[in-house]
C-alpha atoms as a PDB file:
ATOM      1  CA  UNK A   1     -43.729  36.426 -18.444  1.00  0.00           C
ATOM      2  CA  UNK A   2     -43.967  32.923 -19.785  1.00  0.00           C
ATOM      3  CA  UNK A   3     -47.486  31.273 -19.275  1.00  0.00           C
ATOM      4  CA  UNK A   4     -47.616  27.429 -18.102  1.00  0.00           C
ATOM      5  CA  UNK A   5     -49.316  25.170 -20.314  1.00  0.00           C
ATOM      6  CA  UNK A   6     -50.844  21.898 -19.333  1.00  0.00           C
ATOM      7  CA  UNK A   7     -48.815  18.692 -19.505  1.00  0.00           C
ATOM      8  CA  UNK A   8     -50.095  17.270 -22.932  1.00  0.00           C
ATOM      9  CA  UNK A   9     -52.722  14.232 -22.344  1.00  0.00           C
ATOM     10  CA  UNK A  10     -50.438  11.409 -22.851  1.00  0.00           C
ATOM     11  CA  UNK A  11     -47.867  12.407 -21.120  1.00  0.00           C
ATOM     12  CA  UNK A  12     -49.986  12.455 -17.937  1.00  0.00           C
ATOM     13  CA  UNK A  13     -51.225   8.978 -18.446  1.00  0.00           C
ATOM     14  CA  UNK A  14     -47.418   8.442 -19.033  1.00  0.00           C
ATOM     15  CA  UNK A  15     -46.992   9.947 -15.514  1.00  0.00           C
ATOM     16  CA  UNK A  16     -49.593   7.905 -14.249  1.00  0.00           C
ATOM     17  CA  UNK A  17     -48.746   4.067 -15.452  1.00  0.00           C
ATOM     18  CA  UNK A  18     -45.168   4.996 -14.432  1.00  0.00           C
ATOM     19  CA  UNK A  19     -46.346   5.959 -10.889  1.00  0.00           C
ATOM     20  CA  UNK A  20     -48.373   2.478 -10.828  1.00  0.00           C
ATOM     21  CA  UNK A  21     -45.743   0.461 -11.801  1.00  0.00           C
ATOM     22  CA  UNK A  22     -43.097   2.186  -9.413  1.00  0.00           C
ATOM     23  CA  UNK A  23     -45.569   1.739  -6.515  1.00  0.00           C
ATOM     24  CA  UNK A  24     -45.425  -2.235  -7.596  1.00  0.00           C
ATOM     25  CA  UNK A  25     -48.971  -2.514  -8.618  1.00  0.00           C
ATOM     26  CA  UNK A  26     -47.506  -4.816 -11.859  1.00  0.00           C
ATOM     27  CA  UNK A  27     -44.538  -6.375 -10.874  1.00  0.00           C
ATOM     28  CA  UNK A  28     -41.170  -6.569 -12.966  1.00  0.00           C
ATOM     29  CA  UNK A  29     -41.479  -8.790 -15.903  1.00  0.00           C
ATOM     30  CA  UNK A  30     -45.551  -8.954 -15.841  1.00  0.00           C
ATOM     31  CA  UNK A  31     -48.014  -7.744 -18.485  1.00  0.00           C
ATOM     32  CA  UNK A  32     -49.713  -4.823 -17.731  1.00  0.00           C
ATOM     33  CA  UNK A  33     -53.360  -4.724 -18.670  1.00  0.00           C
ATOM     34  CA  UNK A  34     -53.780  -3.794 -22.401  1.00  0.00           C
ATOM     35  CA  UNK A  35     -54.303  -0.416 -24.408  1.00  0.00           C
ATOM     36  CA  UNK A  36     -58.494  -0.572 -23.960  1.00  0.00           C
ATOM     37  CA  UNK A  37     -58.319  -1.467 -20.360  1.00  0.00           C
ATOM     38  CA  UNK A  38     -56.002   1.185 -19.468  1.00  0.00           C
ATOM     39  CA  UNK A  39     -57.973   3.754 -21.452  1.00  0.00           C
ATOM     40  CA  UNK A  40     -60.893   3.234 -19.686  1.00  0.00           C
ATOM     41  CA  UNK A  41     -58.978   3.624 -16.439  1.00  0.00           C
ATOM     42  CA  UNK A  42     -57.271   6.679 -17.301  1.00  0.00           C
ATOM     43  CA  UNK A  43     -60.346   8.269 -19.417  1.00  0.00           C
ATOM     44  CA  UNK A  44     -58.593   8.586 -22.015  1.00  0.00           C
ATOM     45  CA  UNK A  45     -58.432   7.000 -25.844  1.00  0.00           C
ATOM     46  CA  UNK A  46     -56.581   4.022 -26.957  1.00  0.00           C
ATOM     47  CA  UNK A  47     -54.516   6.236 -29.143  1.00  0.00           C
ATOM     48  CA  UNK A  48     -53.783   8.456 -26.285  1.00  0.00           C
ATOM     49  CA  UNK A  49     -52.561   5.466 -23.938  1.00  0.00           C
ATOM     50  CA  UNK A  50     -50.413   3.931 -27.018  1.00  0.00           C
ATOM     51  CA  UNK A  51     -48.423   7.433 -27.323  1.00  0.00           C
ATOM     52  CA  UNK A  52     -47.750   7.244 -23.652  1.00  0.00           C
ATOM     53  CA  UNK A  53     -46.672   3.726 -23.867  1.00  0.00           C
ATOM     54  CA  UNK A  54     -44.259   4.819 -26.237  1.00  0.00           C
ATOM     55  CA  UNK A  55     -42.727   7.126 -23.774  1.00  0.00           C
ATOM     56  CA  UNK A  56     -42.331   4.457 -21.247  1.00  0.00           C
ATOM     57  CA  UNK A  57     -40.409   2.192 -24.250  1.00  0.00           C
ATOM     58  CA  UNK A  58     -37.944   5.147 -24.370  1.00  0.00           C
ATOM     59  CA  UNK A  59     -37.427   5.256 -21.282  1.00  0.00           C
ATOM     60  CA  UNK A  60     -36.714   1.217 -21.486  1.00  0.00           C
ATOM     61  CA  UNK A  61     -39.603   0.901 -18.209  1.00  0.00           C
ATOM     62  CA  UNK A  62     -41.461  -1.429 -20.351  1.00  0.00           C
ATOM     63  CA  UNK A  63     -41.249  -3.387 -23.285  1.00  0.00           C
ATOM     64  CA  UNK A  64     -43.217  -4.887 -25.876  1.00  0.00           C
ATOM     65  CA  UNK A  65     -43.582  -8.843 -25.937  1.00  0.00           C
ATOM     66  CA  UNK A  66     -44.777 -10.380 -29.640  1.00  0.00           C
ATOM     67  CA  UNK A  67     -48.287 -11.017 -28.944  1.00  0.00           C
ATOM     68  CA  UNK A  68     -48.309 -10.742 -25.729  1.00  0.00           C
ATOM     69  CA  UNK A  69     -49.221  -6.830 -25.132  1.00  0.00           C
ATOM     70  CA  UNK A  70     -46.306  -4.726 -22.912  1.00  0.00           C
ATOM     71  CA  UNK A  71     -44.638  -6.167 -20.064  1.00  0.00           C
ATOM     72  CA  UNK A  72     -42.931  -4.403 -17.090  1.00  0.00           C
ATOM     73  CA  UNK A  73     -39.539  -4.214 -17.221  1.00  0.00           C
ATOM     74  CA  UNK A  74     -37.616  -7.311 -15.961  1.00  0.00           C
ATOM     75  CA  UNK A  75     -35.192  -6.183 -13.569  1.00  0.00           C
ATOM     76  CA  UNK A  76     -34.766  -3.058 -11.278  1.00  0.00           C
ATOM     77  CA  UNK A  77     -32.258  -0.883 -11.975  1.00  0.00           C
ATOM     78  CA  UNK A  78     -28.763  -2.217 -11.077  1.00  0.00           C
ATOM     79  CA  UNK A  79     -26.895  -0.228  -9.168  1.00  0.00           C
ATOM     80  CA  UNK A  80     -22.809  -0.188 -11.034  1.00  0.00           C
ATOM     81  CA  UNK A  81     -19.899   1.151  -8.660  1.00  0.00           C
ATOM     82  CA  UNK A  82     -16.818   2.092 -10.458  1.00  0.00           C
ATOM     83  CA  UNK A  83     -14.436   1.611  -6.925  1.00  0.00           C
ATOM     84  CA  UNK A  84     -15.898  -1.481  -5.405  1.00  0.00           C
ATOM     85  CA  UNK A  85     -16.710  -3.653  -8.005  1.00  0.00           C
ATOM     86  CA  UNK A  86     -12.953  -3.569  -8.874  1.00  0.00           C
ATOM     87  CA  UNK A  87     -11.418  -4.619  -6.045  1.00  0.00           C
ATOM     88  CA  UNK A  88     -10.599  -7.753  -4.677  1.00  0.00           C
ATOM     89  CA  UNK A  89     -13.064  -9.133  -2.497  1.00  0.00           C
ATOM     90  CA  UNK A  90     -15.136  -8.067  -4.581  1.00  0.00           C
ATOM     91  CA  UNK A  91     -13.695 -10.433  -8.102  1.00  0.00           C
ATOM     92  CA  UNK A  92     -12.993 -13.120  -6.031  1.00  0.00           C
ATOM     93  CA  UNK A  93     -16.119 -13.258  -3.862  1.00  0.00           C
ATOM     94  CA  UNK A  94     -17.452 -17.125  -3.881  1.00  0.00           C
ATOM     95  CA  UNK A  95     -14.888 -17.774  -6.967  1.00  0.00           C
ATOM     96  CA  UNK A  96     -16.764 -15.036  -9.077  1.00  0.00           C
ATOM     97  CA  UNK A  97     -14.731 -14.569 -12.456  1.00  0.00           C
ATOM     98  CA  UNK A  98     -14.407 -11.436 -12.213  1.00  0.00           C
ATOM     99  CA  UNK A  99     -16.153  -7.203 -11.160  1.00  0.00           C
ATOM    100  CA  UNK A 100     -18.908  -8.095 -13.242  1.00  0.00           C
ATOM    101  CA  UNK A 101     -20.064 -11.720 -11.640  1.00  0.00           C
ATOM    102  CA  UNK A 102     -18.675 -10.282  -7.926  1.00  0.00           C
ATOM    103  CA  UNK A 103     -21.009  -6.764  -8.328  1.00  0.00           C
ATOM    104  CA  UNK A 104     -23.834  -9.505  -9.236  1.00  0.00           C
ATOM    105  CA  UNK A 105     -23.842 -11.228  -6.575  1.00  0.00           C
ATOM    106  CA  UNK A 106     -23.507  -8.387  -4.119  1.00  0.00           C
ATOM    107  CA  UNK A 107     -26.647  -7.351  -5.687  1.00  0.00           C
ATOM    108  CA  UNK A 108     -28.600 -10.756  -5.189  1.00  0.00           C
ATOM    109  CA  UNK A 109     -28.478 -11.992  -8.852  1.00  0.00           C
ATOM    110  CA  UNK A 110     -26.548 -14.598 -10.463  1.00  0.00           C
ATOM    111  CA  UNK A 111     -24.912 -14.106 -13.641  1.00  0.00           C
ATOM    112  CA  UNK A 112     -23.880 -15.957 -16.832  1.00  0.00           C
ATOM    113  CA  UNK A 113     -21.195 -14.819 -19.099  1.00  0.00           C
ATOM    114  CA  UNK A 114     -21.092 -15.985 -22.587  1.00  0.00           C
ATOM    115  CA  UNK A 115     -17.304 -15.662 -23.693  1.00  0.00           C
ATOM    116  CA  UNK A 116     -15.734 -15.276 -27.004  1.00  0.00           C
ATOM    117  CA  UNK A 117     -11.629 -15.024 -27.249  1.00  0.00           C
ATOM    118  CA  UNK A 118      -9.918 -14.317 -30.211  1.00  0.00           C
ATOM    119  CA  UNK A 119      -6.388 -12.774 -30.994  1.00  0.00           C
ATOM    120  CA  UNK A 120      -7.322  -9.670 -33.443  1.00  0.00           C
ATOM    121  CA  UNK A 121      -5.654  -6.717 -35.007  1.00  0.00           C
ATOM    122  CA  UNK A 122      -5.766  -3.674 -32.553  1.00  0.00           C
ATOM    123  CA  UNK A 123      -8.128  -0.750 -33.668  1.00  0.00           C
ATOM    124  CA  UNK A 124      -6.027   2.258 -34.325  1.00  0.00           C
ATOM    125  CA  UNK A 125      -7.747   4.465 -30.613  1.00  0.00           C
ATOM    126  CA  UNK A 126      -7.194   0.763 -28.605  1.00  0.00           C
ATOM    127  CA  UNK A 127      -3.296   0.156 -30.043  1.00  0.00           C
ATOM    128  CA  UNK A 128      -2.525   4.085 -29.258  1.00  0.00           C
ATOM    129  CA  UNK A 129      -3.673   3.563 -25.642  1.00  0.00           C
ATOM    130  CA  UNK A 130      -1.747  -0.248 -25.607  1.00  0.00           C
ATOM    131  CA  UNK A 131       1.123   1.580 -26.989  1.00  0.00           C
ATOM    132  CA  UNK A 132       1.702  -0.345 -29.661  1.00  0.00           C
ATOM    133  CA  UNK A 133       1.583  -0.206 -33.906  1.00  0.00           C
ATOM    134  CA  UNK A 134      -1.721   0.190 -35.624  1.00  0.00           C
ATOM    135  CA  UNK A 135      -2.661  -3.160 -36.439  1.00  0.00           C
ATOM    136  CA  UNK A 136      -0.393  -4.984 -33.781  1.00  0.00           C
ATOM    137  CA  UNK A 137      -2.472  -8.531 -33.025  1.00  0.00           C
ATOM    138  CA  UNK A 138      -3.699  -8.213 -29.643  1.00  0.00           C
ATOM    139  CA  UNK A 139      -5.707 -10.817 -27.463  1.00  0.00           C
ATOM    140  CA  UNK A 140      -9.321  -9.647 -27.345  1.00  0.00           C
ATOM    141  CA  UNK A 141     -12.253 -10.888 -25.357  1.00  0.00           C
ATOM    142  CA  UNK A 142     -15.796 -10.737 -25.951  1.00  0.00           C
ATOM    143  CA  UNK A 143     -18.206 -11.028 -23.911  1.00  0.00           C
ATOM    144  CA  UNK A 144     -22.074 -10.850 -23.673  1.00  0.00           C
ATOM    145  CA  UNK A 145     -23.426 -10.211 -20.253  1.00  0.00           C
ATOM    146  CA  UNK A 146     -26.701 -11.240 -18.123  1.00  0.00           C
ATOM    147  CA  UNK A 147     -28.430 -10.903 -15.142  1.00  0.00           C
ATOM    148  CA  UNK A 148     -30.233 -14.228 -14.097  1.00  0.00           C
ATOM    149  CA  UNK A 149     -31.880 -14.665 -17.953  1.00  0.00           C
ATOM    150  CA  UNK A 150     -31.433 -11.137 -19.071  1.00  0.00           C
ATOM    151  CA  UNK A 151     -28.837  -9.452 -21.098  1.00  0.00           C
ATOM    152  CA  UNK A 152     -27.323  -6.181 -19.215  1.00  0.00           C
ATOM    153  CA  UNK A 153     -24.038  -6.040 -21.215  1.00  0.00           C
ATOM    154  CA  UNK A 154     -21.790  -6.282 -23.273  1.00  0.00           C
ATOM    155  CA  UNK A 155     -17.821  -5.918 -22.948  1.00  0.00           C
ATOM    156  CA  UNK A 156     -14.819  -6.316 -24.852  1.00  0.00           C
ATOM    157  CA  UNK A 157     -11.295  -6.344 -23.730  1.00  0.00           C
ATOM    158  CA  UNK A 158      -8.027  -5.681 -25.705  1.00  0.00           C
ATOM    159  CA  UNK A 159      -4.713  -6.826 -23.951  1.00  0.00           C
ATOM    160  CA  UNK A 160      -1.186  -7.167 -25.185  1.00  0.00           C
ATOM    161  CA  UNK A 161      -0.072 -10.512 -26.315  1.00  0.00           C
ATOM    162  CA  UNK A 162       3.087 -10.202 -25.191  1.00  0.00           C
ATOM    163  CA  UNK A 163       1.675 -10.426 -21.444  1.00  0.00           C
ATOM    164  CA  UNK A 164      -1.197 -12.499 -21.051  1.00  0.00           C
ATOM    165  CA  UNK A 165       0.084 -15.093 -24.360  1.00  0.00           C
ATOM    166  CA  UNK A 166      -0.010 -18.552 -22.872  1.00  0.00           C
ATOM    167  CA  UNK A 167      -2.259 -17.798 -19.495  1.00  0.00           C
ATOM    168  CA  UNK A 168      -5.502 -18.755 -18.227  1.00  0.00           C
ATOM    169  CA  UNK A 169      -6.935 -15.442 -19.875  1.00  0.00           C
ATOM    170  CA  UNK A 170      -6.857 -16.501 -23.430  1.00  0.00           C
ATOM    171  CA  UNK A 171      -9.239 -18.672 -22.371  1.00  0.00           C
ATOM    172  CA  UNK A 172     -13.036 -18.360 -22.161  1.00  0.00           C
ATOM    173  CA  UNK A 173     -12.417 -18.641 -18.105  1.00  0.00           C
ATOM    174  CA  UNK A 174      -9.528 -17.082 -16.670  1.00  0.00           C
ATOM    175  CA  UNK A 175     -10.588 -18.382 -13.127  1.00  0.00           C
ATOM    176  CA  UNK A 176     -11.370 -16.973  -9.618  1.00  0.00           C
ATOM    177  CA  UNK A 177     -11.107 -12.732  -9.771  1.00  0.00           C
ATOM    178  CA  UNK A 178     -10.785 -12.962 -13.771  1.00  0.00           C
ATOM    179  CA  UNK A 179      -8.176 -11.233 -15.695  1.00  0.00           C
ATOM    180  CA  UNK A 180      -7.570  -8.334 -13.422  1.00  0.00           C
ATOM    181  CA  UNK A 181      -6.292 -11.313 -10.939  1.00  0.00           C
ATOM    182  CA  UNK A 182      -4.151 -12.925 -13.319  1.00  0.00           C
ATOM    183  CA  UNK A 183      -2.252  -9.831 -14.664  1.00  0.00           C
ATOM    184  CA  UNK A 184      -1.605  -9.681 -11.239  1.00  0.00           C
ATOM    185  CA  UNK A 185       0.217 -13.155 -10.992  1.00  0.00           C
ATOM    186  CA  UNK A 186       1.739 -12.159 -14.285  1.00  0.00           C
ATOM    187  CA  UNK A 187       3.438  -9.308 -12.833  1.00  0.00           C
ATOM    188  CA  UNK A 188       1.121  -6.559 -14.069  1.00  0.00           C
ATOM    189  CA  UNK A 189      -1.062  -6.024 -11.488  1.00  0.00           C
ATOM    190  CA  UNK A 190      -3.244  -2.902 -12.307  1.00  0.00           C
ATOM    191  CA  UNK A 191      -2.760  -0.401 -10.465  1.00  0.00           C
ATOM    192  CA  UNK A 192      -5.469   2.565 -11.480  1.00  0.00           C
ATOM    193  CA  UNK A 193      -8.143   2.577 -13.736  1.00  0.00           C
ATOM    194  CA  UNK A 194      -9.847   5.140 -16.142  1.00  0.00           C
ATOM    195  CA  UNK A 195     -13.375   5.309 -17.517  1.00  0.00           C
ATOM    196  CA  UNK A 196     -14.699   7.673 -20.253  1.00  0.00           C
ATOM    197  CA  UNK A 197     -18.184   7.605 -20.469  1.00  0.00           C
ATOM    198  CA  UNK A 198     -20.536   8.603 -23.074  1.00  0.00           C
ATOM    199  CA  UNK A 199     -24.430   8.297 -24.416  1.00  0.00           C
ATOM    200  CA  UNK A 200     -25.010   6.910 -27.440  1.00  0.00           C
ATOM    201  CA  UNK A 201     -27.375   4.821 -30.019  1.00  0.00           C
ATOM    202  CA  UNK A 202     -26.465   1.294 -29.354  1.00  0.00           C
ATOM    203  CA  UNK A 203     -25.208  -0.758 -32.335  1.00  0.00           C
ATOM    204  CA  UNK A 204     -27.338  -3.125 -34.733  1.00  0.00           C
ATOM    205  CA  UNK A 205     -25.577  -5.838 -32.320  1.00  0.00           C
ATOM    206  CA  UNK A 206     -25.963  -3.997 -29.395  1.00  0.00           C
ATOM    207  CA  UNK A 207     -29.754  -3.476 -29.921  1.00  0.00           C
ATOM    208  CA  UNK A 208     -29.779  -7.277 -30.639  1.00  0.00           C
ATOM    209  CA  UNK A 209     -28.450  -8.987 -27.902  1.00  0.00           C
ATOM    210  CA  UNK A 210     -29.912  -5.798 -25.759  1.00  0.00           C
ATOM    211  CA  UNK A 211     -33.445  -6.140 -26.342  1.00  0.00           C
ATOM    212  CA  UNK A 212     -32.913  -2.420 -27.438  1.00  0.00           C
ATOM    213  CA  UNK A 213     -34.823   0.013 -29.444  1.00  0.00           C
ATOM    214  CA  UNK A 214     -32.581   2.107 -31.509  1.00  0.00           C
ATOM    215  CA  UNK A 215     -34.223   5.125 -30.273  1.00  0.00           C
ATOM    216  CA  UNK A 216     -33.123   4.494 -26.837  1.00  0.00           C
ATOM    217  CA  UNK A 217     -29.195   4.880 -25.316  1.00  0.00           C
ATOM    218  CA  UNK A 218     -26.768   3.170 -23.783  1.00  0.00           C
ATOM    219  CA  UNK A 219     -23.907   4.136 -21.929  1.00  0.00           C
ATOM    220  CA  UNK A 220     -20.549   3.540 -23.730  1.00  0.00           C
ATOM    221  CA  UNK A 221     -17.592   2.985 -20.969  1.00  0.00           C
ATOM    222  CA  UNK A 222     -14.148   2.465 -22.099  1.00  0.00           C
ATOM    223  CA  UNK A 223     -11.792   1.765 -19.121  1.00  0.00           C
ATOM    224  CA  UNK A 224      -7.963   1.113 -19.392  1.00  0.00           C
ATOM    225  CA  UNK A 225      -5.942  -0.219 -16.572  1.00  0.00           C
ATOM    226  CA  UNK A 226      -2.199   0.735 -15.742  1.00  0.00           C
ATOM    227  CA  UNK A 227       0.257  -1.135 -13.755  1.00  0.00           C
ATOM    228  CA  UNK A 228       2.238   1.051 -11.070  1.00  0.00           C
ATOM    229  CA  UNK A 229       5.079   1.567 -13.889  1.00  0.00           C
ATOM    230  CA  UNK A 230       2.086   2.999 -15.879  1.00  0.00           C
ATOM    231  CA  UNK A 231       1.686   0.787 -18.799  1.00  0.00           C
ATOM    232  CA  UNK A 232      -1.857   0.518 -20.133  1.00  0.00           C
ATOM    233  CA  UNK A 233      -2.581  -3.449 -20.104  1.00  0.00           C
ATOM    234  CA  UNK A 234      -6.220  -3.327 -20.973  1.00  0.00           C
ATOM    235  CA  UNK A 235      -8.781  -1.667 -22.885  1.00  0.00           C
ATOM    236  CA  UNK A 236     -12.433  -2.562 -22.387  1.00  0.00           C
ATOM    237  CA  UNK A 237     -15.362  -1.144 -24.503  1.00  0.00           C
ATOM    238  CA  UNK A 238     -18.500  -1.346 -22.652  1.00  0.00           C
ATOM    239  CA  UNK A 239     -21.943  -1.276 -23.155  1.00  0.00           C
ATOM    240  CA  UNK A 240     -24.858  -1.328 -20.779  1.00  0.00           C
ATOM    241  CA  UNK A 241     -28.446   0.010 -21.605  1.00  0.00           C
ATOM    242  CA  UNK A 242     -28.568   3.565 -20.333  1.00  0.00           C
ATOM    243  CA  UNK A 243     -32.345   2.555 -18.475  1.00  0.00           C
ATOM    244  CA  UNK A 244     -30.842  -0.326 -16.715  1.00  0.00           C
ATOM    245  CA  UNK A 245     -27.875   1.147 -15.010  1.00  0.00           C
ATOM    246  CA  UNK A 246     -27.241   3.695 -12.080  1.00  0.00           C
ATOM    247  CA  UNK A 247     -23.362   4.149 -12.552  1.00  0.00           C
ATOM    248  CA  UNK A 248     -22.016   5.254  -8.852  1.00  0.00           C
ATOM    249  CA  UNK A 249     -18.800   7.009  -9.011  1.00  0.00           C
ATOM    250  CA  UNK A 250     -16.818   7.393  -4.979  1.00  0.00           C
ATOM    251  CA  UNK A 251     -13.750   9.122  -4.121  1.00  0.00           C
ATOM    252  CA  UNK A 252     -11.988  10.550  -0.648  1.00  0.00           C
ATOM    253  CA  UNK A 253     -11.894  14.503  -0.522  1.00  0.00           C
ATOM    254  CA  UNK A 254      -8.592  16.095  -0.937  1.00  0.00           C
END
């Protein structure tokens, strides 16, 4: 019969500054007090409280600021659903650009997109899923992602040049719903969508533009959309830290 040991020290006083900040006792984006303070509260040593800190880094709750001390995270957890963010109303709501600025606004923030465009050679996985030659130049677009002042993504999209050459999405805005609405006045409306989803280390640019340790996750989403004659005309590699995100995935029963 296995014998329960005691949570080790610091990952009580882990459980414990969690609990405070969750109950709002230091608001989102606030400095909590520092490492002497909260060893005192907790009865506890400053080494103890700095291990547990460490925990709540991890866990991307709080982060450190350069001589500041540790600040509570700055945003809640956004809440990301696969169905509704991509349709319509949803893109087009108030001329939003697009799932990501609509979903944004549905959850009371505003949203900035900093876009790069570019017509690149297709990585080998993205042309196989296009359907075209290794190497075929494809339109991609690049995008880094925020909520209000701070950066919850990053996205980029690979579509066929032979579509979308010569439209509003080679350019940095593609207008009201965002590409998804103008492959649909192209004549390649899509018509379902796939996501694969995995956990992974973020990138040296991911962690960058982030705010990321490299010892935390994000979650790596690559979706494809296909028109009703089932032609892939997109493939979008995203990234969103795994502590900032609640991915929400809805479907009718059988």
């Amino acid at each position: 019969m296995a014998i329960d040991t005691p949570r080790p020290e610091y990952m009580q006083v882990a459980d414990a500054i969690r609990t405070a900040i969750e109950a709002g006792e230091w608001e989102p984006g606030t400095l909590i007090p520092p490492e002497p303070e909260l060893a005192a509260r907790y009865g506890t040593t400053r080494a103890t409280v700095n291990r547990a800190l460490s925990i709540l880094r991890a866990e991307g709750l709080v982060r450190p600021r350069q001589g500041r001390g540790t600040t509570v995270r700055p945003l809640p957890v956004l809440r990301r659903d696969a169905a509704g963010r991509q349709r319509r109303a949803t893109r087009e709501e108030g001329q939003a650009r697009g799932a990501f600025e609509g979903e944004l606004r549905q959850l009371g923030y505003t949203s900035r997109s900093d876009v790069n465009v570019a017509e690149v050679p297709a990585p080998e996985d993205v042309a196989e899923l296009l359907g075209l030659a290794e190497g075929t130049i494809v339109l991609a677009r690049r995008r880094e992602m925020y909520a209000g002042a701070e950066p919850v993504q990053m996205a980029t999209s690979y579509l066929p040049l032979d579509i979308v050459a010569g439209s509003a999405i080679t350019g940095t805005d593609p207008g009201p719903g965002g590409t998804y609405s103008r492959l649909a006045e192209l004549g390649h409306a899509p018509a379902a969508f796939a996501e694969r989803v995995q956990i992974r280390r973020p990138t040296d640019a991911e962690a960058r533009f982030l705010q990321m340790d490299l010892d935390q996750r994000v979650i790596a989403i690559r979706r494809t959309a296909t028109t009703a004659a089932g032609r892939v005309v997109e493939v979008n590699e995203i990234a969103l830290p795994a502590h900032q995100w609640e991915l929400v995935y809805e479907w009718p029963a059988e």
